[in-house]
N, C-alpha and C. Protein backbone atom coordinates (compact mmCIF):
# COMPACT_ATOMS: atom_id res chain seq x y z
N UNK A 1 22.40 14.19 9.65
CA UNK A 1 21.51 14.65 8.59
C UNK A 1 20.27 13.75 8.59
N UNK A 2 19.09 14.47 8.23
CA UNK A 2 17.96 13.64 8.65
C UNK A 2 17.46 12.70 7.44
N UNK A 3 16.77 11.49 7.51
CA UNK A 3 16.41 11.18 6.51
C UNK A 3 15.51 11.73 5.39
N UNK A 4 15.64 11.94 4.08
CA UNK A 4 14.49 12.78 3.51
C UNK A 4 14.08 11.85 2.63
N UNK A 5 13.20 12.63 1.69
CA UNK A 5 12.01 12.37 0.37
C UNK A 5 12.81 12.81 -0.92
N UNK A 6 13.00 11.10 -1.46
CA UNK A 6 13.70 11.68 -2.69
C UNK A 6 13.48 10.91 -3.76
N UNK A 7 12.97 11.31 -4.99
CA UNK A 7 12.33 10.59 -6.45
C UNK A 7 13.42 9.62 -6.46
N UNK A 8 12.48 8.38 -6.99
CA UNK A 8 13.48 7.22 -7.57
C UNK A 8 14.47 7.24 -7.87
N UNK A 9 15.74 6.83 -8.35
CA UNK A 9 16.35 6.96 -9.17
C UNK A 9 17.42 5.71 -9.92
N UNK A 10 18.05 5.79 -10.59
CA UNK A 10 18.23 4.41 -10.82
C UNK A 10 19.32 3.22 -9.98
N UNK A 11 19.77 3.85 -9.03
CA UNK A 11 20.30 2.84 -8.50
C UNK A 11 19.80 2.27 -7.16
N UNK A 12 17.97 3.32 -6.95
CA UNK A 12 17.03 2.88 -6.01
C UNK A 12 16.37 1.95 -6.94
N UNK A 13 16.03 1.63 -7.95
CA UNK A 13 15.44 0.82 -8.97
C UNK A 13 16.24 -0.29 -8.84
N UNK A 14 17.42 -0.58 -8.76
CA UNK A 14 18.28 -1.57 -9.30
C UNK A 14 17.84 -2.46 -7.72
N UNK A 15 18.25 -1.52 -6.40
CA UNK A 15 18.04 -2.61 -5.50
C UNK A 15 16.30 -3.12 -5.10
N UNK A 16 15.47 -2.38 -6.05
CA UNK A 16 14.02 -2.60 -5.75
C UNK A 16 13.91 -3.42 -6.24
N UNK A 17 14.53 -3.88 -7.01
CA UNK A 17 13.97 -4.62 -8.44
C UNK A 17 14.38 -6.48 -7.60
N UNK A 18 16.20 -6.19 -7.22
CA UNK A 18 16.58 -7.02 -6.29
C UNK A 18 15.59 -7.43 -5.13
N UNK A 19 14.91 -6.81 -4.51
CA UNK A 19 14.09 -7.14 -3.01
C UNK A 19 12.79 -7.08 -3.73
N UNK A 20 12.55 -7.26 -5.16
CA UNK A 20 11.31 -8.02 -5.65
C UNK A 20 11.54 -9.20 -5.80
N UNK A 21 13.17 -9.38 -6.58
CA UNK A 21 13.36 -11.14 -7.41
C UNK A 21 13.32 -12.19 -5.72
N UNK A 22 13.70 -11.31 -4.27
CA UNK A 22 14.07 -12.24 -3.15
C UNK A 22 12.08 -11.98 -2.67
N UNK A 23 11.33 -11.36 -2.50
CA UNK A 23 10.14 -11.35 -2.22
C UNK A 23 9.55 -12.14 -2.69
N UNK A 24 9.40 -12.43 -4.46
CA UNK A 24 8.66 -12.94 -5.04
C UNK A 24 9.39 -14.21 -4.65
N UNK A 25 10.65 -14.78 -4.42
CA UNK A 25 11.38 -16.44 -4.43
C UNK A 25 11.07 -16.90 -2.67
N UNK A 26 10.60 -15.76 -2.30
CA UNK A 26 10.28 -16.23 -0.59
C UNK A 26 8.97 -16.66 -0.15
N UNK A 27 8.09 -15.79 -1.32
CA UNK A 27 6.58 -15.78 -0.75
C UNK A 27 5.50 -15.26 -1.11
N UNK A 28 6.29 -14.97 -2.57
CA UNK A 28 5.27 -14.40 -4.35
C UNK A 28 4.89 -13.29 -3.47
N UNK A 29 3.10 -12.74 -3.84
CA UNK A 29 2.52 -11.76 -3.35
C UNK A 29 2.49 -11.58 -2.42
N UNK A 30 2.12 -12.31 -0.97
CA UNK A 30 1.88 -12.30 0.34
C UNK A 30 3.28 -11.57 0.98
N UNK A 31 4.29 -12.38 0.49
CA UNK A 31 5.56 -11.87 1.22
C UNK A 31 6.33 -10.39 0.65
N UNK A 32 5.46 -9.95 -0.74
CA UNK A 32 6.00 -8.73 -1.71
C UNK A 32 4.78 -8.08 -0.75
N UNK A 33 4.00 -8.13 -0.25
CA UNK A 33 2.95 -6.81 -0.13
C UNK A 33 3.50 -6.27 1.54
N UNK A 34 3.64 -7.89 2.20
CA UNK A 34 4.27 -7.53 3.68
C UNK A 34 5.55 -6.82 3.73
N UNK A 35 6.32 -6.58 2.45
CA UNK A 35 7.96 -6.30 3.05
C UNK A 35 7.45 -4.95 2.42
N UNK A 36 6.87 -4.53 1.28
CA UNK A 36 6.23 -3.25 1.32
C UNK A 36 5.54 -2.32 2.69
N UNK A 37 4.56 -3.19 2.94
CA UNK A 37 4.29 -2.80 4.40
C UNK A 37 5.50 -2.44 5.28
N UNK A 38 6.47 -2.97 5.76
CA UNK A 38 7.30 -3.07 6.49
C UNK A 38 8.33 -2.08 6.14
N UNK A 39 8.60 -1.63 4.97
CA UNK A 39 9.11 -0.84 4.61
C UNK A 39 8.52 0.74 4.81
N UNK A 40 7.09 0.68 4.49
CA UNK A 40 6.68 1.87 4.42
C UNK A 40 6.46 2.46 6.28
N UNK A 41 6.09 1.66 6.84
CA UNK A 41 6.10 1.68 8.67
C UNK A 41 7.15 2.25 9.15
N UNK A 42 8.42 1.72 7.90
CA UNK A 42 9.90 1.83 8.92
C UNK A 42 10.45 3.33 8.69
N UNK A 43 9.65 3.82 7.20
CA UNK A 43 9.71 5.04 6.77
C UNK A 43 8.55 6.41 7.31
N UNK A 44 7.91 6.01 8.24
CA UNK A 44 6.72 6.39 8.57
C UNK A 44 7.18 6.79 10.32
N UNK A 45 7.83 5.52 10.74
CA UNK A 45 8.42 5.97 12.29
C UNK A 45 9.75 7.43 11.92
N UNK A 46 10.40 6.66 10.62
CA UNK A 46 11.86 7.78 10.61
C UNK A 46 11.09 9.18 10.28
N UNK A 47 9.65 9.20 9.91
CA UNK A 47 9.37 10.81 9.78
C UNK A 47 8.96 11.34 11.01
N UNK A 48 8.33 10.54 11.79
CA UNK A 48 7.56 10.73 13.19
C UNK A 48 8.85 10.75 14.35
N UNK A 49 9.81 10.32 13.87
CA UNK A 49 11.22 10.17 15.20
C UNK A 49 12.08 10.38 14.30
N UNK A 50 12.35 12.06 14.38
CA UNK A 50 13.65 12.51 13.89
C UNK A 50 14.77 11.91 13.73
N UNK A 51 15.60 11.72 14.70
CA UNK A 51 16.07 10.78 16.09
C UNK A 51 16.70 9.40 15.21
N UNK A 52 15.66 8.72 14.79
CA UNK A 52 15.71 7.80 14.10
C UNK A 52 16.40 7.57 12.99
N UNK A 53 15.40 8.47 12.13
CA UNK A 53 15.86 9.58 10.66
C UNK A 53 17.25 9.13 10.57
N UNK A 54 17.75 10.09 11.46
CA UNK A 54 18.83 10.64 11.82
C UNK A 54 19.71 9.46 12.05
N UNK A 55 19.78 8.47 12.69
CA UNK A 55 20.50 7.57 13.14
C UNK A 55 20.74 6.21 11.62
N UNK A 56 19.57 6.44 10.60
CA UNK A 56 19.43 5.63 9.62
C UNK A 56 20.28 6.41 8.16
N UNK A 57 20.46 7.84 8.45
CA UNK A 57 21.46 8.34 7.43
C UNK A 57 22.04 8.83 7.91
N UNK A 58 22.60 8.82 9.16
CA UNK A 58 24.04 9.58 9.70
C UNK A 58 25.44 8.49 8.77
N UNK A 59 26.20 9.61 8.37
CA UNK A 59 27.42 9.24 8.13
C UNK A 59 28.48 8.95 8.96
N UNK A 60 28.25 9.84 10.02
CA UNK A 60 29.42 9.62 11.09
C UNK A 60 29.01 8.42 11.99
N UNK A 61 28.30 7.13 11.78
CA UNK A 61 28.35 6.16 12.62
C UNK A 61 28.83 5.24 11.70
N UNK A 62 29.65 4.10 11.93
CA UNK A 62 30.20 3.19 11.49
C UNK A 62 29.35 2.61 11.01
N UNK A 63 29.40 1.13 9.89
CA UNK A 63 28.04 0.13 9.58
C UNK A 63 28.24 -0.73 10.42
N UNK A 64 28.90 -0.92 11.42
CA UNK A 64 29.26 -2.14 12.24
C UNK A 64 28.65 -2.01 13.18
N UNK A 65 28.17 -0.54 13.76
CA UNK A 65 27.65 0.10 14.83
C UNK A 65 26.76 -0.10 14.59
N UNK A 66 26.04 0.72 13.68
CA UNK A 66 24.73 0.66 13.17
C UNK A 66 24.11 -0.30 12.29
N UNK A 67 24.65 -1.21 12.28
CA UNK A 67 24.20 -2.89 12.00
C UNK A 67 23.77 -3.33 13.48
N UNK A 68 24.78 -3.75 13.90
CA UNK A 68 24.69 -4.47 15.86
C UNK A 68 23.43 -3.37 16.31
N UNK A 69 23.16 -2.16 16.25
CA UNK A 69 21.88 -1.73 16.41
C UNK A 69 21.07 -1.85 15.67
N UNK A 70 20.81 -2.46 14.38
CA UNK A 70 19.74 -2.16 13.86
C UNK A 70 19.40 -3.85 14.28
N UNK A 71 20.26 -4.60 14.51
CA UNK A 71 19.88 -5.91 14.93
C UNK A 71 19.06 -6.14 15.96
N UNK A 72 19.19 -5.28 16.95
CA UNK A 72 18.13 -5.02 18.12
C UNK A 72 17.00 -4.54 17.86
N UNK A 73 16.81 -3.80 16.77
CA UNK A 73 15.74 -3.12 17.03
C UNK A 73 15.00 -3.55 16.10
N UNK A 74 15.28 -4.08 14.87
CA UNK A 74 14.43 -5.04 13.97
C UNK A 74 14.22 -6.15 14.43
N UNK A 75 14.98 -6.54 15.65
CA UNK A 75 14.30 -8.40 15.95
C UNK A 75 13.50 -8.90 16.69
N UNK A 76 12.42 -9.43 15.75
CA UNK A 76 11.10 -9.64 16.06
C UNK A 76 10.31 -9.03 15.40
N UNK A 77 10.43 -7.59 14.89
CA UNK A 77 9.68 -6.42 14.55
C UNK A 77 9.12 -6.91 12.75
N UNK A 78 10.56 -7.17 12.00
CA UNK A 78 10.12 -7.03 10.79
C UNK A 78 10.26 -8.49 10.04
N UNK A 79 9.85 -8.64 8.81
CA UNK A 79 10.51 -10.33 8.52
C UNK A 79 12.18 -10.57 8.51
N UNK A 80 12.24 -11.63 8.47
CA UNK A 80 14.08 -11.47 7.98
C UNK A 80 14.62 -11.23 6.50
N UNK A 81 13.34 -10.99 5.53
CA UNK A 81 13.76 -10.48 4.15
C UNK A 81 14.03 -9.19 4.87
N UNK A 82 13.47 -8.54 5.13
CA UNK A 82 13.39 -6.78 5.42
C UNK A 82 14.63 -6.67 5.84
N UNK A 83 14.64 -7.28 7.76
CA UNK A 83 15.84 -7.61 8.23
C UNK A 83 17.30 -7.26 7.61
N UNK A 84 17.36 -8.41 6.74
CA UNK A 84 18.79 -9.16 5.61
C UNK A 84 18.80 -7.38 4.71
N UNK A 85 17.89 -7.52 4.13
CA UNK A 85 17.76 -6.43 3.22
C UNK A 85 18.26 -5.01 3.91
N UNK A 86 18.04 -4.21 4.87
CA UNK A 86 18.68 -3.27 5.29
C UNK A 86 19.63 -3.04 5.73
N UNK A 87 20.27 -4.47 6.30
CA UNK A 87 21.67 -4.69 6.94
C UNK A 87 22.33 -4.63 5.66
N UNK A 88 22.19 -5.43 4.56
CA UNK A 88 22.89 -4.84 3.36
C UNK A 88 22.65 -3.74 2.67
N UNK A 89 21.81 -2.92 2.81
CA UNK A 89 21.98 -1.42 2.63
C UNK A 89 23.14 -0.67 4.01
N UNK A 90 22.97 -1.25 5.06
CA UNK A 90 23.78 -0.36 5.77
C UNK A 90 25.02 -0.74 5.44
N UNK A 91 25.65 -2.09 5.03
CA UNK A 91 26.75 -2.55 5.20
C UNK A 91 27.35 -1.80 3.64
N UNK A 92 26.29 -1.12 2.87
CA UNK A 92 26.43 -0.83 1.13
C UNK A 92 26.48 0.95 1.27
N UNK A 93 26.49 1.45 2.79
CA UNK A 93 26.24 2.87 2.92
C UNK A 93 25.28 3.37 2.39
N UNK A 94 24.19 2.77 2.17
CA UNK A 94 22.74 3.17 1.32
C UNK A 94 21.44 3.55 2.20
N UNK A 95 21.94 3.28 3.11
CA UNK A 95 20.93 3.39 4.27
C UNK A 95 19.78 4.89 4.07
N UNK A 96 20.71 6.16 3.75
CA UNK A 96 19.81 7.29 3.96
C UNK A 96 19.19 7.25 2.18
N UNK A 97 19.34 6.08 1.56
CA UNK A 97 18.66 6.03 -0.16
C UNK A 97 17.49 5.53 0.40
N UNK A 98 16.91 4.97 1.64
CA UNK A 98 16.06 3.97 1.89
C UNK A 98 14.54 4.69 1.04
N UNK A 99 14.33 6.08 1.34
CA UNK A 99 13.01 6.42 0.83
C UNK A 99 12.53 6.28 -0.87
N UNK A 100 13.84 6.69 -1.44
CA UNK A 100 13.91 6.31 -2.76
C UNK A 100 13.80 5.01 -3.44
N UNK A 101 14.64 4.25 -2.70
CA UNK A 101 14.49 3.02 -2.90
C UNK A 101 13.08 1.85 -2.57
N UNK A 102 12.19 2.35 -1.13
CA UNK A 102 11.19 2.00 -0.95
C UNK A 102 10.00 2.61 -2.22
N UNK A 103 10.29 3.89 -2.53
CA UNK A 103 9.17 4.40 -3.53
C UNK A 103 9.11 3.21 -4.84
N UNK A 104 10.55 3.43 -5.00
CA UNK A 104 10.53 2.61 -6.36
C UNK A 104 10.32 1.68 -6.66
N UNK A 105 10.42 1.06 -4.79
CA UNK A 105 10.01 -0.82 -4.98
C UNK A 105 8.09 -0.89 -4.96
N UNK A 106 7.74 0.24 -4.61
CA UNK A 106 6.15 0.59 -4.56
C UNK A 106 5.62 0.55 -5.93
N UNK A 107 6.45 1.30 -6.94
CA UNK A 107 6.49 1.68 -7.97
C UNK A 107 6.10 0.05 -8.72
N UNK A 108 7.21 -0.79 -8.25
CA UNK A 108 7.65 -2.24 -9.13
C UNK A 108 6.39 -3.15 -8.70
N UNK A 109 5.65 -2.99 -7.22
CA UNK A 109 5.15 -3.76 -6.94
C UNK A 109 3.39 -3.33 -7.37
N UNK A 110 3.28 -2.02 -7.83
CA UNK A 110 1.84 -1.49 -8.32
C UNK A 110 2.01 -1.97 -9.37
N UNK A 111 2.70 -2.20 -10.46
CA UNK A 111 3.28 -2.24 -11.90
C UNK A 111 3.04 -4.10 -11.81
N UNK A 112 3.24 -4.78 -10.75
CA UNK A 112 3.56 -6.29 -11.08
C UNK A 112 2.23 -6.58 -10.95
N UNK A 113 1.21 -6.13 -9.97
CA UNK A 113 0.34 -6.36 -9.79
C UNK A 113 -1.08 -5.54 -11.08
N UNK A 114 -0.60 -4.94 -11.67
CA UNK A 114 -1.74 -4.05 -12.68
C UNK A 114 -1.79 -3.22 -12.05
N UNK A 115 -1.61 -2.52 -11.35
CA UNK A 115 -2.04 -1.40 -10.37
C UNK A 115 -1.41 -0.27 -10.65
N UNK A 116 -2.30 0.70 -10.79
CA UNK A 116 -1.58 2.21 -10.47
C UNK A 116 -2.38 2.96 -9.43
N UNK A 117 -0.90 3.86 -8.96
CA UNK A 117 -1.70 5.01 -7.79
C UNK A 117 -1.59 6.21 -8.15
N UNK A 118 -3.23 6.32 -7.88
CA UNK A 118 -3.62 7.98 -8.29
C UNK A 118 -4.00 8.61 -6.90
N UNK A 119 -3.28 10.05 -7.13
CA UNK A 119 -4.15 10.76 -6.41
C UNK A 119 -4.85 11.60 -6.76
N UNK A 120 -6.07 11.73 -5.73
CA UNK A 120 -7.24 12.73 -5.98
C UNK A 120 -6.85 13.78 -5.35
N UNK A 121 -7.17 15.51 -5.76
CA UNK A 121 -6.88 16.36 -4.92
C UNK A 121 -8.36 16.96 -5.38
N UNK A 122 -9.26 17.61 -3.72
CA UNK A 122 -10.47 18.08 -4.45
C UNK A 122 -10.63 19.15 -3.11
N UNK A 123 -11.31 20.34 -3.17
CA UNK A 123 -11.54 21.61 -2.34
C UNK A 123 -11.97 21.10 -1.04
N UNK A 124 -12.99 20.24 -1.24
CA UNK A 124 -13.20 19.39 0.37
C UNK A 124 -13.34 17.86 0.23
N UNK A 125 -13.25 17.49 1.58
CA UNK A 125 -13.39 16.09 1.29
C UNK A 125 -14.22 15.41 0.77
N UNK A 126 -14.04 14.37 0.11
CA UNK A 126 -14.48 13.57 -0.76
C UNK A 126 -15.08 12.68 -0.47
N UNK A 127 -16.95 12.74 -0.25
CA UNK A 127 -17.06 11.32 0.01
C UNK A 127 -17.20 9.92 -0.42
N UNK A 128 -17.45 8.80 0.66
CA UNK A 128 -16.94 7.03 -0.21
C UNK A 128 -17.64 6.75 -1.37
N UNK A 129 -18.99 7.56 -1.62
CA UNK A 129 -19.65 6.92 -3.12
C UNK A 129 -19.03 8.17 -3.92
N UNK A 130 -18.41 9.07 -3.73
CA UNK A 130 -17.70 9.83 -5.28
C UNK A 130 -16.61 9.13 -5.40
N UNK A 131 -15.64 8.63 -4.34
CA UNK A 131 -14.84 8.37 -4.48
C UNK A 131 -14.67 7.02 -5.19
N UNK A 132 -15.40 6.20 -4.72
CA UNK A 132 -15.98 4.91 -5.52
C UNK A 132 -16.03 5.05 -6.94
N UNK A 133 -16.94 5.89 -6.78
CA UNK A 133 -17.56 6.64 -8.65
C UNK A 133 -15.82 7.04 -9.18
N UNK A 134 -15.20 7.64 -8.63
CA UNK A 134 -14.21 8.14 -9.70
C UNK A 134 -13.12 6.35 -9.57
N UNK A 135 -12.94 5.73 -8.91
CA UNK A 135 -11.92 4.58 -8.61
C UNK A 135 -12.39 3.95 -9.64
N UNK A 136 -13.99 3.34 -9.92
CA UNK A 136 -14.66 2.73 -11.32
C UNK A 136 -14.49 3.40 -12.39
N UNK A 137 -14.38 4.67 -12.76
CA UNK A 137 -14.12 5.13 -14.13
C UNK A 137 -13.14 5.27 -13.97
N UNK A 138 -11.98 5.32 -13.18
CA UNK A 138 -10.36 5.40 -13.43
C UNK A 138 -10.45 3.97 -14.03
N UNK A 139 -10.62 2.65 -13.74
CA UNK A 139 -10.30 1.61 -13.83
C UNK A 139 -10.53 1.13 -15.27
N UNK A 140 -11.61 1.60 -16.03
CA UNK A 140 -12.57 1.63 -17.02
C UNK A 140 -11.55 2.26 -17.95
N UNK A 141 -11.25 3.56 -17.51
CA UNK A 141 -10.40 4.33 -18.30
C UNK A 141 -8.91 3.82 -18.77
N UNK A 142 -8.11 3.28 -17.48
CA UNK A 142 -6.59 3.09 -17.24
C UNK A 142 -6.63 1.46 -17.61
N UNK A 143 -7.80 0.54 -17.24
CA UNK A 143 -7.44 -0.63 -17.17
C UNK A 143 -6.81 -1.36 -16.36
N UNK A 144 -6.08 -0.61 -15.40
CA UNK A 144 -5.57 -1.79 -13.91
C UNK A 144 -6.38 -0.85 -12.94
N UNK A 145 -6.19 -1.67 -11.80
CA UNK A 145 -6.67 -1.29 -10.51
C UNK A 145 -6.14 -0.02 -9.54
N UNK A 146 -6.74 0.53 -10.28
CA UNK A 146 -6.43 1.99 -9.27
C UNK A 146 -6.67 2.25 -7.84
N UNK A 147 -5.04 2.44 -6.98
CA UNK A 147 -4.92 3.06 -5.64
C UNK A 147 -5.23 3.93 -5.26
N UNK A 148 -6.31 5.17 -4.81
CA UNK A 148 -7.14 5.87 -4.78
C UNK A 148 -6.32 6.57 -4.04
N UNK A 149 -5.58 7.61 -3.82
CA UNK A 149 -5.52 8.45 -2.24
C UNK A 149 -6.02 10.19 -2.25
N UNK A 150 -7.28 9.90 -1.53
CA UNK A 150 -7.59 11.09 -1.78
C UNK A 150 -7.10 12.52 -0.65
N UNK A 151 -6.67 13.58 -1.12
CA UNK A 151 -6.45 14.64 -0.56
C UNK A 151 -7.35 15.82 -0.84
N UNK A 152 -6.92 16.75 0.51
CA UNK A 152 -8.11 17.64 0.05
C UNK A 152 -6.95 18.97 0.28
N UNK A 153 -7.31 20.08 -0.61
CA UNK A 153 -6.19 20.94 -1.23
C UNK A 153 -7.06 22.64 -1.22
N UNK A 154 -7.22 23.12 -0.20
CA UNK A 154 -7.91 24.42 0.61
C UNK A 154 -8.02 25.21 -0.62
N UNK A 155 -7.16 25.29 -1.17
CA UNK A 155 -6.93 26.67 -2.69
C UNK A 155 -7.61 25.99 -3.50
N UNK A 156 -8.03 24.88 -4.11
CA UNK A 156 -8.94 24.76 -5.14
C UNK A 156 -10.37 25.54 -4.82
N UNK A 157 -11.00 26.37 -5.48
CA UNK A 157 -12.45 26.54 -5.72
C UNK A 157 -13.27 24.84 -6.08
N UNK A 158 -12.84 24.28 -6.44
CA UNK A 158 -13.95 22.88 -6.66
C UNK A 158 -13.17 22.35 -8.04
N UNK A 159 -13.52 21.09 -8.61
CA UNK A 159 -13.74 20.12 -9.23
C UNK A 159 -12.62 19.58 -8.46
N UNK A 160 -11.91 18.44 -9.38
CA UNK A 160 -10.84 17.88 -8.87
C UNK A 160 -9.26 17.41 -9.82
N UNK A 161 -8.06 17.38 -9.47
CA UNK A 161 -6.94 17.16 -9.81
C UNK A 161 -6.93 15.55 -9.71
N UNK A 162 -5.96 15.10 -10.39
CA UNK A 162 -5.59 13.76 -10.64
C UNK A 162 -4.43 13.67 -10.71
N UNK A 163 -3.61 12.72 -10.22
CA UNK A 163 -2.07 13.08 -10.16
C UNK A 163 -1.91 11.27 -10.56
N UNK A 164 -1.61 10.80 -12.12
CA UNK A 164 -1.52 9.45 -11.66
C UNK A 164 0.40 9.20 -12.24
N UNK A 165 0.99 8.68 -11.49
CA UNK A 165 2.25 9.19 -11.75
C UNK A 165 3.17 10.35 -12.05
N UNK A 166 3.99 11.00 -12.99
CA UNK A 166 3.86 12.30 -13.21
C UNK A 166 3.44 12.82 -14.18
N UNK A 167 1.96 12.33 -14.29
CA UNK A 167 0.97 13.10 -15.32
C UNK A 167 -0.05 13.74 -14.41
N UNK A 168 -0.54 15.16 -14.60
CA UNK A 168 -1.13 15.52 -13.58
C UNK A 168 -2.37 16.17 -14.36
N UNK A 169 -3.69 15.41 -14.62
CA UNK A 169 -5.11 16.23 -14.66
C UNK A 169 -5.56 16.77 -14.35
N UNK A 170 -5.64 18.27 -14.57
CA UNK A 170 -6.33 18.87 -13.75
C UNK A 170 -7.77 19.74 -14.49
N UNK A 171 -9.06 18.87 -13.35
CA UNK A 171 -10.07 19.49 -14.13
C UNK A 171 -10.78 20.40 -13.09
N UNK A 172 -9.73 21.43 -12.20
CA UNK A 172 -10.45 21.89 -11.21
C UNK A 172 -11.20 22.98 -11.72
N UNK A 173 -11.81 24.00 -11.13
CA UNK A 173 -12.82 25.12 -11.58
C UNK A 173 -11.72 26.40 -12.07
N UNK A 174 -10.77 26.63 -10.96
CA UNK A 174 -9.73 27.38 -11.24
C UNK A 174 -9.56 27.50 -12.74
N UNK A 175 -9.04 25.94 -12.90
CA UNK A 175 -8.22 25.76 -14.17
C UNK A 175 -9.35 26.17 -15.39
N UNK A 176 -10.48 25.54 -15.22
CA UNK A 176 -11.67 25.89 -15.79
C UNK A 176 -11.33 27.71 -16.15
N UNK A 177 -11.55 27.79 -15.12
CA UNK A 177 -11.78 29.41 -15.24
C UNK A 177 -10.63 30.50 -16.47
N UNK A 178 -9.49 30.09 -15.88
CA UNK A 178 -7.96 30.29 -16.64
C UNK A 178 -8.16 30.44 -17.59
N UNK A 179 -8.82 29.07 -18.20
CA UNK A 179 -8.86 28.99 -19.99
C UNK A 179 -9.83 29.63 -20.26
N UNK A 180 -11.11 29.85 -19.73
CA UNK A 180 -11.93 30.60 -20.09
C UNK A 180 -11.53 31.59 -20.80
N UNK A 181 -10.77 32.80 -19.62
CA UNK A 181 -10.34 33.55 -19.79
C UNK A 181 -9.45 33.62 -20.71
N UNK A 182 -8.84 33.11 -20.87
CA UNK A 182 -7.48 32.75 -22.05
C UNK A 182 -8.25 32.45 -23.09
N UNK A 183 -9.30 32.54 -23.48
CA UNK A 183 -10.21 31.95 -24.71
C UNK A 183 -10.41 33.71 -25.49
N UNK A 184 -11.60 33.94 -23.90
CA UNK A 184 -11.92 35.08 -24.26
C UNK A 184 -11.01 36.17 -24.31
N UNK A 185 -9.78 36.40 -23.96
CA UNK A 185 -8.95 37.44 -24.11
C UNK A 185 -8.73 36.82 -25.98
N UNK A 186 -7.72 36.09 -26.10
CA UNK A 186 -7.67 35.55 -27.09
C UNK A 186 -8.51 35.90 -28.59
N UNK A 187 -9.73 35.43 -28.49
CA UNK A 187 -11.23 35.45 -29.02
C UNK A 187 -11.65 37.17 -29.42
N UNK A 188 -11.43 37.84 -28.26
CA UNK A 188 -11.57 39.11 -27.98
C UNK A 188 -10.90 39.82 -28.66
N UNK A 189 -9.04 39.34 -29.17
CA UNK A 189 -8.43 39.78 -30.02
C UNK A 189 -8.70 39.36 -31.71
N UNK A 190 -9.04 38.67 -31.70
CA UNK A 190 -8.99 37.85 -32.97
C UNK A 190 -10.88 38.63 -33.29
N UNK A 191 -11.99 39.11 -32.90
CA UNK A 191 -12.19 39.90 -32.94
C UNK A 191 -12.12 41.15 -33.84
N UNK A 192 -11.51 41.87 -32.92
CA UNK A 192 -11.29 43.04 -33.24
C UNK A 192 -9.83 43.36 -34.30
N UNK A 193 -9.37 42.02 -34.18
CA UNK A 193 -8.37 42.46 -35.95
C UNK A 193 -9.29 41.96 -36.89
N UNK A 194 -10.34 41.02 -36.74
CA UNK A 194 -11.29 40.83 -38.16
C UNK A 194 -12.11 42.22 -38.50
N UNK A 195 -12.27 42.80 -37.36
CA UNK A 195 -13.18 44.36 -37.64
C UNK A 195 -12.27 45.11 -37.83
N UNK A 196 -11.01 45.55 -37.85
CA UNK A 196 -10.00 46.12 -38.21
C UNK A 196 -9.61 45.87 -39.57
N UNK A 197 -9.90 44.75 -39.99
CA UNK A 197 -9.28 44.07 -41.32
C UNK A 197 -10.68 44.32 -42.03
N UNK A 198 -11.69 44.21 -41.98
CA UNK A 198 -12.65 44.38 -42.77
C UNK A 198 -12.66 46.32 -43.30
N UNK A 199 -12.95 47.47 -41.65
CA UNK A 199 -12.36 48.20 -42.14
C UNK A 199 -11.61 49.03 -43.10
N UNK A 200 -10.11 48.17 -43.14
CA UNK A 200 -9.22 48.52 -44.22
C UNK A 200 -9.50 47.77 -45.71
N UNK A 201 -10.10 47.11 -45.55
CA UNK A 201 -10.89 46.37 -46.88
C UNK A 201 -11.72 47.53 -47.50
């Protein structure tokens, strides 16, 4: 079974929270931003090499197996927090939680630092001085340092979406348009029962 994409949850929280208290006692920020890095790479090859995926949440391989391999193939590659840290997910059968568990430690480490990540979704791409322009009034607005990632989303007609956790803004034209309409249908009724009601008056 291949590795997938799966929302936090709390017992991906519990070990994030763990491979913050050993990040932050190894190497504060420097060593919390690198095992992030290292994490997100290792989740980035398992989407690009099925193969991999596959070999990091298969059930039918032993943890003894797939420890003695993961020993080869992490050494040298990642720190030995990372290292330590996945061998005890494999040895904990947690191995195919890894995406959940990396989100959430993303989650802990935007949160320690002031930081939140937003995304932008806008009809075409976005260039570096709008994008600038909206990163300064997010910051203005939210107060920590906003992670910018912008996407571009073919079905919008124009303005742009905001996705900053699971609150989702949307001030596209579409949406614009919707309510319009929903005003004037609305409006349109309310209307014609006041001229109806005067009428019967």
């Amino acid at each position: 079974m291949p590795l997938t994409h799966t929302e936090p949850d709390a017992l991906a929280r519990i070990y994030a929270s763990a491979l913050l208290d050993l990040a932050q006692a190894e190497g504060g920020q420097p060593m919390i931003e690198a095992t992030l890095n290292e994490l997100e790479d290792l989740l980035e090859i398992a989407r690009n090499e099925p193969s991999f995926g596959e070999f990091l949440a298969s059930q039918i391989l032993s943890a003894g197996v797939r420890g003695a391999a993961l020993e080869k193939i992490l050494a040298g590659r990642v720190s030995d927090l990372t290292r330590r840290f996945l061998l005890i997910l494999n040895r904990k059968g947690r191995l195919g939680h890894l995406p959940a568990i990396a989100a959430a430690f993303d989650e802990k480490v935007q949160e320690a630092f002031g930081r939140v990540e937003v995304d932008v979704y806008t009809a075409s791409p976005i260039s570096p001085e709008d994008l600038g322009a909206i990163r300064d009034r997010l910051q203005q607005v939210l107060g920590k340092e906003p992670i910018v990632h912008p996407y571009t989303d073919r079905s919008m007609i124009g303005g742009l979406k905001l996705q900053i956790g699971d609150q989702l803004i949307d001030a596209s034209i579409a949406t614009s348009l919707r309510k319009l309409r929903d005003r004037l249908n609305e409006d349109g009724l309310a209307a014609i029962r006041a001229k109806a009601d005067r009428l019967i008056d």
